[in-house]
Protein backbone atom coordinates (compact mmCIF):
# COMPACT_ATOMS: atom_id res chain seq x y z
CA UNK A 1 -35.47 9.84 -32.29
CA UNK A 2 -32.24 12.03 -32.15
CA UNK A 3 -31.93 11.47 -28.82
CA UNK A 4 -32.44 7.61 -28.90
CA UNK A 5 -29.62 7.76 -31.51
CA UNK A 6 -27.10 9.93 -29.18
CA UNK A 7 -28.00 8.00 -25.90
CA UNK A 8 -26.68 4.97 -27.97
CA UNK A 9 -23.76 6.32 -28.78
CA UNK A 10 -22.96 7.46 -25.63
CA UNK A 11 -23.49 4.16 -24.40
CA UNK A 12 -21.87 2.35 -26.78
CA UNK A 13 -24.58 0.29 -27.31
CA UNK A 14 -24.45 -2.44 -30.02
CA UNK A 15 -26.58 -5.13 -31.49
CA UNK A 16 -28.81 -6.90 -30.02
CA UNK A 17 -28.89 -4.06 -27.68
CA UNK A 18 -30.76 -0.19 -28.66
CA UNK A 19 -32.12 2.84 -26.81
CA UNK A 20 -35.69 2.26 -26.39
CA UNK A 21 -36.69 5.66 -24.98
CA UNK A 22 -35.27 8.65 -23.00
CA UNK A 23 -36.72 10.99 -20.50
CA UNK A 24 -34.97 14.31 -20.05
CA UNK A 25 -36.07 15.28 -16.02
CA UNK A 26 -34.42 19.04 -16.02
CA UNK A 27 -35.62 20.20 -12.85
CA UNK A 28 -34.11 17.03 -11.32
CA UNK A 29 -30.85 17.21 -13.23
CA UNK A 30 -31.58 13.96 -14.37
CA UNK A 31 -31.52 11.98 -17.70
CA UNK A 32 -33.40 8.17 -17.68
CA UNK A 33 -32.24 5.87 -20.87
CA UNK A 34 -34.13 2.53 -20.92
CA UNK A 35 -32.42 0.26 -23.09
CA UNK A 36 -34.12 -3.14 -24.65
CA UNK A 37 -33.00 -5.70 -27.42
CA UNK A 38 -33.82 -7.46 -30.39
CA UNK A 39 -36.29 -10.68 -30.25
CA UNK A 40 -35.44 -13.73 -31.21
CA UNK A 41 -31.91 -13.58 -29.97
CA UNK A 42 -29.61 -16.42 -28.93
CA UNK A 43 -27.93 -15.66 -25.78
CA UNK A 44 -24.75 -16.99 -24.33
CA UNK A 45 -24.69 -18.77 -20.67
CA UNK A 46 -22.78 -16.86 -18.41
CA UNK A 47 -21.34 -20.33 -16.93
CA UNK A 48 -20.51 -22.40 -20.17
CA UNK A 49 -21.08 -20.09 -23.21
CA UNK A 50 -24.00 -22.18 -24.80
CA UNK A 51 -26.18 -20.42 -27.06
CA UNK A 52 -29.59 -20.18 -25.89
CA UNK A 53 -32.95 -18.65 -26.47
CA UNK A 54 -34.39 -16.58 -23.84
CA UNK A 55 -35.84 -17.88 -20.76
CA UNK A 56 -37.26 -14.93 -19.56
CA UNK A 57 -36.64 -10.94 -17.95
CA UNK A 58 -35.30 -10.84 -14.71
CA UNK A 59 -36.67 -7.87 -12.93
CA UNK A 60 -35.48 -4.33 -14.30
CA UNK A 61 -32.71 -2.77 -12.87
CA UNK A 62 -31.02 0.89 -12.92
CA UNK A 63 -27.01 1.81 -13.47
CA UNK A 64 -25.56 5.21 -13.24
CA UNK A 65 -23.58 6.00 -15.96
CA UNK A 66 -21.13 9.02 -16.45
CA UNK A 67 -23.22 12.27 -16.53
CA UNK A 68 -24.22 13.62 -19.93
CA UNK A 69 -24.36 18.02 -20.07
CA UNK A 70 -23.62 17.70 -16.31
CA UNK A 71 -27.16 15.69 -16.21
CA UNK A 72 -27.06 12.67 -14.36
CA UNK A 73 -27.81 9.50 -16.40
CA UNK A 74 -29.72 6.59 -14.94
CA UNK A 75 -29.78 3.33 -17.61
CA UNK A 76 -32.78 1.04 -17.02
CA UNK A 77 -32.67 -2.19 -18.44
CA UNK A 78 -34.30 -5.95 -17.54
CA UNK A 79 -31.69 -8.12 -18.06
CA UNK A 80 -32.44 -11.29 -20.31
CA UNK A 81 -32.22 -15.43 -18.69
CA UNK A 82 -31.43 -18.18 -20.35
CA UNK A 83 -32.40 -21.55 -18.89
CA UNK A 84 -28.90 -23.58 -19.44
CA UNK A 85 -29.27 -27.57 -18.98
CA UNK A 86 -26.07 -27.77 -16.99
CA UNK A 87 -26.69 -24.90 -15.19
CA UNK A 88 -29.96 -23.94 -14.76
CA UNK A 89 -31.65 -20.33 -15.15
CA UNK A 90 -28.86 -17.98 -15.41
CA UNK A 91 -29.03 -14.02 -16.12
CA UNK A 92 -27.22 -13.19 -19.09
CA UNK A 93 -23.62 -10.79 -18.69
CA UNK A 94 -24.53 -7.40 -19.79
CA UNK A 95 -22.14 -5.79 -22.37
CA UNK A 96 -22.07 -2.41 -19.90
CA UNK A 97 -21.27 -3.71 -16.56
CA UNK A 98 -20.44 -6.21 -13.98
CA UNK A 99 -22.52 -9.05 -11.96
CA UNK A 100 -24.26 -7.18 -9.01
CA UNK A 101 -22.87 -3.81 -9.97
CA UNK A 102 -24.92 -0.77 -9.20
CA UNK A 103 -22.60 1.52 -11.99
CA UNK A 104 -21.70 0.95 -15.39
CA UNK A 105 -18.01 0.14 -16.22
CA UNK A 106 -17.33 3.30 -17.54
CA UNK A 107 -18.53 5.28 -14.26
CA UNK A 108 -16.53 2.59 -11.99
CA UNK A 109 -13.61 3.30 -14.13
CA UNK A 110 -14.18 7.41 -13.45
CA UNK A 111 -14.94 6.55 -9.96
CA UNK A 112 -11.60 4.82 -9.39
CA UNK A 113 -9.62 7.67 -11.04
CA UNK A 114 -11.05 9.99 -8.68
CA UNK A 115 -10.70 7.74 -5.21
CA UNK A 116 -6.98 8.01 -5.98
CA UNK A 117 -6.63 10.83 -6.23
CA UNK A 118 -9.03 11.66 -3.19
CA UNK A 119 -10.52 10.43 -0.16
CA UNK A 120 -13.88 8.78 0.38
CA UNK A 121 -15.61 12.29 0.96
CA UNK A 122 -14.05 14.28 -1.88
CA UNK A 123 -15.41 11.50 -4.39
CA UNK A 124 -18.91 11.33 -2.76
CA UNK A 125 -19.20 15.24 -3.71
CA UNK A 126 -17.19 15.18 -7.13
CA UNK A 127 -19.13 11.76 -8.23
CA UNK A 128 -22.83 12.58 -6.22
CA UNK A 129 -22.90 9.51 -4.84
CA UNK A 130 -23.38 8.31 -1.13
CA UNK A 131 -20.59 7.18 1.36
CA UNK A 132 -21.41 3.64 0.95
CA UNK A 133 -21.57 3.95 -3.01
CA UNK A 134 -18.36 5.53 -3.23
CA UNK A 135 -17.01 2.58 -0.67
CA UNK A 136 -18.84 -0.33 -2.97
CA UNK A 137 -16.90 0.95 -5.99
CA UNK A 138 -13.06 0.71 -4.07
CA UNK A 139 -14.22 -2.38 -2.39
CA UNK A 140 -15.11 -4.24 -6.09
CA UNK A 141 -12.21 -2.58 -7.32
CA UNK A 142 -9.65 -4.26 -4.71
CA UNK A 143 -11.64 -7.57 -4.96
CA UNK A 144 -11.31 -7.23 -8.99
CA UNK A 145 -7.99 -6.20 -8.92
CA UNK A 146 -6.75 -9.21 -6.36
CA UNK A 147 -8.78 -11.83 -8.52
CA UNK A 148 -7.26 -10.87 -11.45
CA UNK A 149 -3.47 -11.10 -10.18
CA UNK A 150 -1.56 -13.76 -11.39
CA UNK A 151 0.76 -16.03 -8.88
CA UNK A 152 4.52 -14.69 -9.34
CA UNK A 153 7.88 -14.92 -7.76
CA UNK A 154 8.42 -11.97 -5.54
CA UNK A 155 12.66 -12.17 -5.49
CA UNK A 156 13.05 -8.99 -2.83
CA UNK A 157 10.66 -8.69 0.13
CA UNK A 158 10.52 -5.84 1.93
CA UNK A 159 8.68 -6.59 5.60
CA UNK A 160 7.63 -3.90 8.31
CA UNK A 161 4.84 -2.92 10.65
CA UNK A 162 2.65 -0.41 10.80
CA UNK A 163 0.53 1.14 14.17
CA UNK A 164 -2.75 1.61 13.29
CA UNK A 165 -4.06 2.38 16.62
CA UNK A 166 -2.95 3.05 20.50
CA UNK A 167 -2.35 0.70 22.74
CA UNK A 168 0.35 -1.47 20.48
CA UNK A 169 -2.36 -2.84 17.68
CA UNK A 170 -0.44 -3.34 14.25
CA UNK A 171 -0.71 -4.81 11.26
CA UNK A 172 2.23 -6.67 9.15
CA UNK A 173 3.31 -5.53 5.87
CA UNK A 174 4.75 -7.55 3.20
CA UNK A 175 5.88 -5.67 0.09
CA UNK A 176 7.44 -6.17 -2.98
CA UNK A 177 10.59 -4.19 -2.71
CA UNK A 178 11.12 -4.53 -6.64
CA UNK A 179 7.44 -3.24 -7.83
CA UNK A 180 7.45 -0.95 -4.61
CA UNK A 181 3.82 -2.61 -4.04
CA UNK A 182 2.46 -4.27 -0.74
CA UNK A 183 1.58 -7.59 -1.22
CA UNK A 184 0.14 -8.95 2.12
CA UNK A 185 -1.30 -7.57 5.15
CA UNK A 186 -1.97 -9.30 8.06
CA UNK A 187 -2.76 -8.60 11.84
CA UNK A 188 -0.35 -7.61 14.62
CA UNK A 189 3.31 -8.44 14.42
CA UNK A 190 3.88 -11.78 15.63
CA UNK A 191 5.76 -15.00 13.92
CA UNK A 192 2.16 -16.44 12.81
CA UNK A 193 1.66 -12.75 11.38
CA UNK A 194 4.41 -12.71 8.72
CA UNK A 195 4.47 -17.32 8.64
CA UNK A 196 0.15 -16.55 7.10
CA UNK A 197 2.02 -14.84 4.50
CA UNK A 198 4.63 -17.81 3.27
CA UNK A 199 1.67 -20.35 3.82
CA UNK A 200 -0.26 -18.55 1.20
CA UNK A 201 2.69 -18.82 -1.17
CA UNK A 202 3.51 -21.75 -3.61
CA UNK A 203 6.78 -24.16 -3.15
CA UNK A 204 8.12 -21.96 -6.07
CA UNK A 205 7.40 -18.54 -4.69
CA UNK A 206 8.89 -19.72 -1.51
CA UNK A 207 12.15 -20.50 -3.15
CA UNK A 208 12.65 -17.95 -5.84
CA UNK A 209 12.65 -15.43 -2.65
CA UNK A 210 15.90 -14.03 -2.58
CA UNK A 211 16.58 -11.38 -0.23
CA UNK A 212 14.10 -9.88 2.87
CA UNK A 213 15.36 -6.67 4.24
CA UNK A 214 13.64 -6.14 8.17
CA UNK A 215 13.84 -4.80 11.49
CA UNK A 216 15.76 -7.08 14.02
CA UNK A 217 11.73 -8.15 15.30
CA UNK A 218 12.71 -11.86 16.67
CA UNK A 219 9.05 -13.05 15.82
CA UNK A 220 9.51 -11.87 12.17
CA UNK A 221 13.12 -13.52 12.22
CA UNK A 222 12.00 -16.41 13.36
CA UNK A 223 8.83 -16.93 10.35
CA UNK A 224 11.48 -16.82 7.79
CA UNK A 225 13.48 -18.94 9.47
CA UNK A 226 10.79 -21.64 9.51
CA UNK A 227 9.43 -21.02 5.63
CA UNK A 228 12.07 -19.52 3.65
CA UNK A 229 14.94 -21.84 2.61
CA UNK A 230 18.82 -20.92 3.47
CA UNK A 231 16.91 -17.83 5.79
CA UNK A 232 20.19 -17.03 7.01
CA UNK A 233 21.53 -15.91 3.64
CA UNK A 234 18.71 -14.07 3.01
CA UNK A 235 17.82 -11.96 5.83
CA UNK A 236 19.18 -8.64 5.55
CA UNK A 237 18.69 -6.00 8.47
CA UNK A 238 17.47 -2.74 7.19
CA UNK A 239 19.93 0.02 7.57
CA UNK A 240 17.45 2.68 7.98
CA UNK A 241 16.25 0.78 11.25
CA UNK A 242 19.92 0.01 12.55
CA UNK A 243 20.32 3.86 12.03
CA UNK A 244 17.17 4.34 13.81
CA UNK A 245 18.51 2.87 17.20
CA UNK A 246 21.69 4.74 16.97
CA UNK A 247 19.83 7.77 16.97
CA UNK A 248 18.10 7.26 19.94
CA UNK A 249 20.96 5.82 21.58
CA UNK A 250 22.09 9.85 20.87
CA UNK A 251 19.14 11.35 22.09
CA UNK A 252 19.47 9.05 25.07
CA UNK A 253 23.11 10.73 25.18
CA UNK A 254 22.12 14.18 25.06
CA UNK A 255 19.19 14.17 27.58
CA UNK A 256 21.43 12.65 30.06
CA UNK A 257 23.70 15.36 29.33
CA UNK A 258 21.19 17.97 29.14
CA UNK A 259 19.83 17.29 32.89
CA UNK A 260 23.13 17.41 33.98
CA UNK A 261 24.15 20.90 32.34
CA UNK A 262 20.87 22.49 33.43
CA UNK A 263 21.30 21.18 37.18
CA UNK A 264 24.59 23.61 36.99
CA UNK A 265 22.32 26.30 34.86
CA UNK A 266 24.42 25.83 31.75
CA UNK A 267 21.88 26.10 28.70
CA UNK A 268 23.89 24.98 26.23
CA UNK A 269 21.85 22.01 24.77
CA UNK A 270 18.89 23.34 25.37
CA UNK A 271 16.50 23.39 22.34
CA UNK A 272 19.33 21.41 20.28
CA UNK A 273 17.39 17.91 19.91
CA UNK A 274 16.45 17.48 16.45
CA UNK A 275 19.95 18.91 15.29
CA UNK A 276 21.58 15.71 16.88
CA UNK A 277 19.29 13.81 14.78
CA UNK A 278 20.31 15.07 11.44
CA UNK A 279 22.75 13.39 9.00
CA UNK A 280 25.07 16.41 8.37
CA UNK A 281 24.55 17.28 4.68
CA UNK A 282 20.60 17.44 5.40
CA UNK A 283 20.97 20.03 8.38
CA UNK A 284 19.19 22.94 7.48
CA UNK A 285 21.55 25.71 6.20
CA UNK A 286 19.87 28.06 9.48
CA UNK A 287 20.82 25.69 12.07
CA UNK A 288 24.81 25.22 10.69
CA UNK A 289 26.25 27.76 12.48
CA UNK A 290 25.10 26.98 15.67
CA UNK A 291 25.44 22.98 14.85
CA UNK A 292 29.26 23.74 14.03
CA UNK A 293 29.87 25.40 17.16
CA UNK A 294 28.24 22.36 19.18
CA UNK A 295 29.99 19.54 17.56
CA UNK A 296 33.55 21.09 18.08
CA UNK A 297 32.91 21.51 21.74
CA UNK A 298 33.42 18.87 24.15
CA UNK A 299 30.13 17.42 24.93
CA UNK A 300 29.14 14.07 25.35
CA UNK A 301 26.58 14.08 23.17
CA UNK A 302 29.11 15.56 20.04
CA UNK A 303 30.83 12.62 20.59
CA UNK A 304 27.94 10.23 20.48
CA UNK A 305 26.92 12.16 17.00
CA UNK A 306 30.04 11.66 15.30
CA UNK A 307 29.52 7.50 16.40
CA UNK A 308 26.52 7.85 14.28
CA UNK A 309 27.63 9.87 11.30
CA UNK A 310 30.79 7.00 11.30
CA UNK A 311 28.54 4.27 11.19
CA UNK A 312 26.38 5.48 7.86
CA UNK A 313 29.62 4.94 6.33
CA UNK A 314 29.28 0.97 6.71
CA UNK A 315 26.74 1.05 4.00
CA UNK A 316 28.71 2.88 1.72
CA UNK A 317 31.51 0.41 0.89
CA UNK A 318 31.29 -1.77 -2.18
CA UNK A 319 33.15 -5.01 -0.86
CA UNK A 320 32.52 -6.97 2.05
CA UNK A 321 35.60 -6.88 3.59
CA UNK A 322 36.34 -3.37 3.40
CA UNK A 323 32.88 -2.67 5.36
CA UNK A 324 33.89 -5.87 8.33
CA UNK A 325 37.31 -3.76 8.91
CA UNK A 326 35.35 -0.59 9.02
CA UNK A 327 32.79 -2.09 11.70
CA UNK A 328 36.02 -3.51 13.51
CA UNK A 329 37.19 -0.35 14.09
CA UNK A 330 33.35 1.38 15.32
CA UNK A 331 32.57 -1.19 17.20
CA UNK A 332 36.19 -0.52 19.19
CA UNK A 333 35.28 3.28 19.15
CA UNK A 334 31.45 2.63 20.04
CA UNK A 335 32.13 -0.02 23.01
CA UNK A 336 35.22 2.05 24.44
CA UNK A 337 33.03 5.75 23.97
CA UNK A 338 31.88 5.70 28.27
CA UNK A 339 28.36 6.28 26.83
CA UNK A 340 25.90 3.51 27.92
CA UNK A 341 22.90 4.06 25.06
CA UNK A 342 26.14 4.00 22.20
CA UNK A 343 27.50 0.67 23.94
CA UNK A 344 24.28 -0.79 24.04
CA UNK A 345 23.34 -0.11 20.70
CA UNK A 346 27.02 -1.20 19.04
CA UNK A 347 26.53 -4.37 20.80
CA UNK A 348 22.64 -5.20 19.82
CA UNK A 349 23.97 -4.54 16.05
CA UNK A 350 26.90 -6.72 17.04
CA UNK A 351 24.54 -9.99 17.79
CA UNK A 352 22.85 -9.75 14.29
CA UNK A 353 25.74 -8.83 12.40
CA UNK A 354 26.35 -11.66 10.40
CA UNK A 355 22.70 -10.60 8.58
CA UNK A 356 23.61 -6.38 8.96
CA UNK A 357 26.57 -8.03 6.48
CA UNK A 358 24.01 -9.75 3.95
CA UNK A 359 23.21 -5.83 2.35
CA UNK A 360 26.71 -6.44 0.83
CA UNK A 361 25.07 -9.70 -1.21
CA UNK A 362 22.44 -8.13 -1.77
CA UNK A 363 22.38 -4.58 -1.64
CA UNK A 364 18.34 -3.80 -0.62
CA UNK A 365 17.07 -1.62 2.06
CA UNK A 366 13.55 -0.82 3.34
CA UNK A 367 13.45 1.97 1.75
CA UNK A 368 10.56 1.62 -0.74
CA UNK A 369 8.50 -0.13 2.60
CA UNK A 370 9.15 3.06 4.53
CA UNK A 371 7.60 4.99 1.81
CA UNK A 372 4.52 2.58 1.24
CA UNK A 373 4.62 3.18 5.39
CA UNK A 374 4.42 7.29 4.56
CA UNK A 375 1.74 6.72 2.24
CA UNK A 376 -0.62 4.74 4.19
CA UNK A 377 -0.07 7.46 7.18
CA UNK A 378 -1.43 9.94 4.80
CA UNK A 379 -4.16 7.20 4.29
CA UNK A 380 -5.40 6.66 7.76
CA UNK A 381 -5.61 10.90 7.87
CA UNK A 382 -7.61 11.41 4.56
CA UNK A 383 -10.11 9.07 6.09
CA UNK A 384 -10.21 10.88 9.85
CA UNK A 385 -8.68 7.12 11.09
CA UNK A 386 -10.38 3.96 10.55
CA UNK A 387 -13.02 1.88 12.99
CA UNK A 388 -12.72 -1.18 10.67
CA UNK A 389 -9.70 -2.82 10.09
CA UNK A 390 -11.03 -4.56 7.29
CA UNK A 391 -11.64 -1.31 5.12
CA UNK A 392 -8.35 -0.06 6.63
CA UNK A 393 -6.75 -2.96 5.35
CA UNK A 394 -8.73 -2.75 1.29
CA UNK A 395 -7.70 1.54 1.10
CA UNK A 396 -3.86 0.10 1.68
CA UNK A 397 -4.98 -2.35 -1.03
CA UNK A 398 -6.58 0.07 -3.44
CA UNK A 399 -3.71 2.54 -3.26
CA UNK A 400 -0.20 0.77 -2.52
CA UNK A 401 -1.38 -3.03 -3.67
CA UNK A 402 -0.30 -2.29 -7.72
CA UNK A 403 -3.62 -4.05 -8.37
CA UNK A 404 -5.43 -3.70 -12.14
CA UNK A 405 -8.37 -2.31 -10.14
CA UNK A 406 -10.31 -1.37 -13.72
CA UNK A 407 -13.32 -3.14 -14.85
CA UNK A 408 -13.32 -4.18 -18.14
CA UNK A 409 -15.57 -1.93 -20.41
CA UNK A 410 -16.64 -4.77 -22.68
CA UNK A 411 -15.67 -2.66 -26.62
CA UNK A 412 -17.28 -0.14 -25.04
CA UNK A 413 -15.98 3.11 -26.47
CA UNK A 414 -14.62 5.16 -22.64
């Protein structure tokens, strides 16, 4: 009788419901709770709420709840039917978890606190449950968590791609530069990629949109142009990517350079290229010496390095026309420089300037989409890569979508 008492407290177990009996199975590690209720009860339809007397026991069924003395604990229970006039034989909702759940709330809610902070496999051994179990419980969780979000106006978009295989597959990402969330995912990178997005929004979404920070990708360009009223006002070019392509336009410098120098024998760049690549104040304090000596000689490529150091300096002015006068000036210095990858790049910024100048409205960056990027790389290695896109796509979900991925526990005490 003691133990019928603690099992329902455990449980949480209130009236009509009561621990009927419970078998203690040491050897297997195992504890079994059946649970049963009062008779004569009125029970509500799932559908409409209308009180009605039972119908009959569907079949029993078995949830694992959270473990009790390191036991595992099994609760068996035949669920009660009503037989509702409008809608027909339903089962009754259970007070300790979900339609078709295989877990109780309380162990989905454990379940989810582990599979952040681990991968697939480590919760499989920490829970003891299978593969698939462990995959059931993130894949409610994400549906749960995307039912339960409630239509709002997302005013800064971040949008970027991410390679999630060889041979050029990607997926789109759409995130919420604000809540630091992703939002959307869809496949590849083309205009009907990011356009699936703005069709899924409402005419009110669509407008309270404010600002879109991106890569210069024409196909993504040309989605907002089509959806997003006064696009050209909104569209700001991420600085992190503009800095991107200067940086290869100076590693396009310096192995030019390099070949050159070693075809005469002169090692001086050799071993040099992620030094080039550094903003100055982040070069590591080992490398400084040698840096300093490189920069002040006369090399190409020191030239090429000091273009890029010049132009991080755009994004650091707080008016408008202080940062067109200093691009006036680097674009001079970048188009009259005699380096081809430097000219090249100064002039591809140059076509989509007038939306490099939007950060000055409104002053957003990629930034937080980069990181969301960094985070689903560390993803796709916890889980060895992923076959399925699909379940690729539901981990980004689970763990970057800022979903409420909890079930609800129904009073009962967690």
């Amino acid at each position: 009788m003691r133990d019928v008492e603690l099992y329902r407290h455990l449980l949480g177990l209130e009236e009509p419901w009561t621990v009927r009996s419970v078998e203690l199975n040491v050897q297997g590690q195992r504890v079994d709770v059946w649970a049963g209720h009062a008779e004569d009860m009125h029970w509500a339809c799932p559908e409409c709420g209308t009180k009605l007397g039972l119908y009959d026991h569907a079949e029993e069924r078995v949830w694992r709840h959270l473990d009790s003395c390191q036991f595992m604990t099994y609760l068996h229970a035949q669920p009660p039917r009503v037989e509702c006039p409008t809608h027909g034989v339903r089962q009754v909702r259970l007070p300790w978890a979900e339609v078709r759940a295989r877990f109780t709330a309380l162990f989905e809610r454990l379940a989810i606190d582990v599979l952040k902070e681990t991968d697939i496999r480590g919760a499989t051994r920490i829970l003891r449950i299978s593969w698939d179990e462990a995959w059931h419980i993130l894949e409610r969780a994400v549906e749960r968590g995307q039912l339960a979000k409630r239509p709002r106006v997302t005013p800064h978009l971040g949008v970027d791609e991410k390679a999630i295989a060889k041979g050029h597959q990607y997926l789109t990402l759409v995130c919420d530069l604000d809540r630091s969330t992703v939002e959307f995912i869809a496949e590849d990178r083309k205009q009907a990629s990011l356009e699936s997005y703005f069709t899924s929004l409402s005419e009110d979404q669509v407008t309270g949109i404010e600002a879109i920070a991106l890569d210069m990708w024409e196909p993504y360009i040309q989605a907002i142009r089509a959806h997003v009223p006064a696009a050209e006002a909104k569209i700001v070019f991420d600085r992190y990517h503009i800095m991107t392509h200067m940086g290869r336009a100076v590693d396009d410098v310096r192995k030019r350079e390099h070949r050159a120098l070693a075809a005469t024998g002169d090692t001086t760049l050799t071993g040099s290229k992620y030094l080039w690549l550094y903003a100055e104040e982040n070069l590591p304090e080992q490398h400084r010496e040698r840096f300093a000596q490189l920069k002040a000689t006369t090399l190409k490529t020191a030239r090429a390095w000091a273009l890029k150091e010049s132009l991080r300096e755009l994004w650091h002015y707080t008016r408008v026309g202080w940062a067109a006068r200093h691009w006036k000036r680097w674009y001079f210095w970048a188009t009259h420089s005699r380096l081809a990858p430097v000219i090249e790049t100064a002039r591809l910024i140059q076509r989509h300037l007038l939306n490099v100048m939007t950060f000055f409205a409104h002053r957003i960056t990629n930034a937080v989409a980069e990181g969301l990027n960094s985070k689903i790389q560390t993803i796709k290695k916890m889980a060895y890569g992923f076959r399925n896109r699909e379940h690729f796509k539901t981990a980004i979900y689970f763990h970057c979508g800022g979903l409420d991925l909890y079930p609800a526990t129904h009073g009962i005490p967690g």
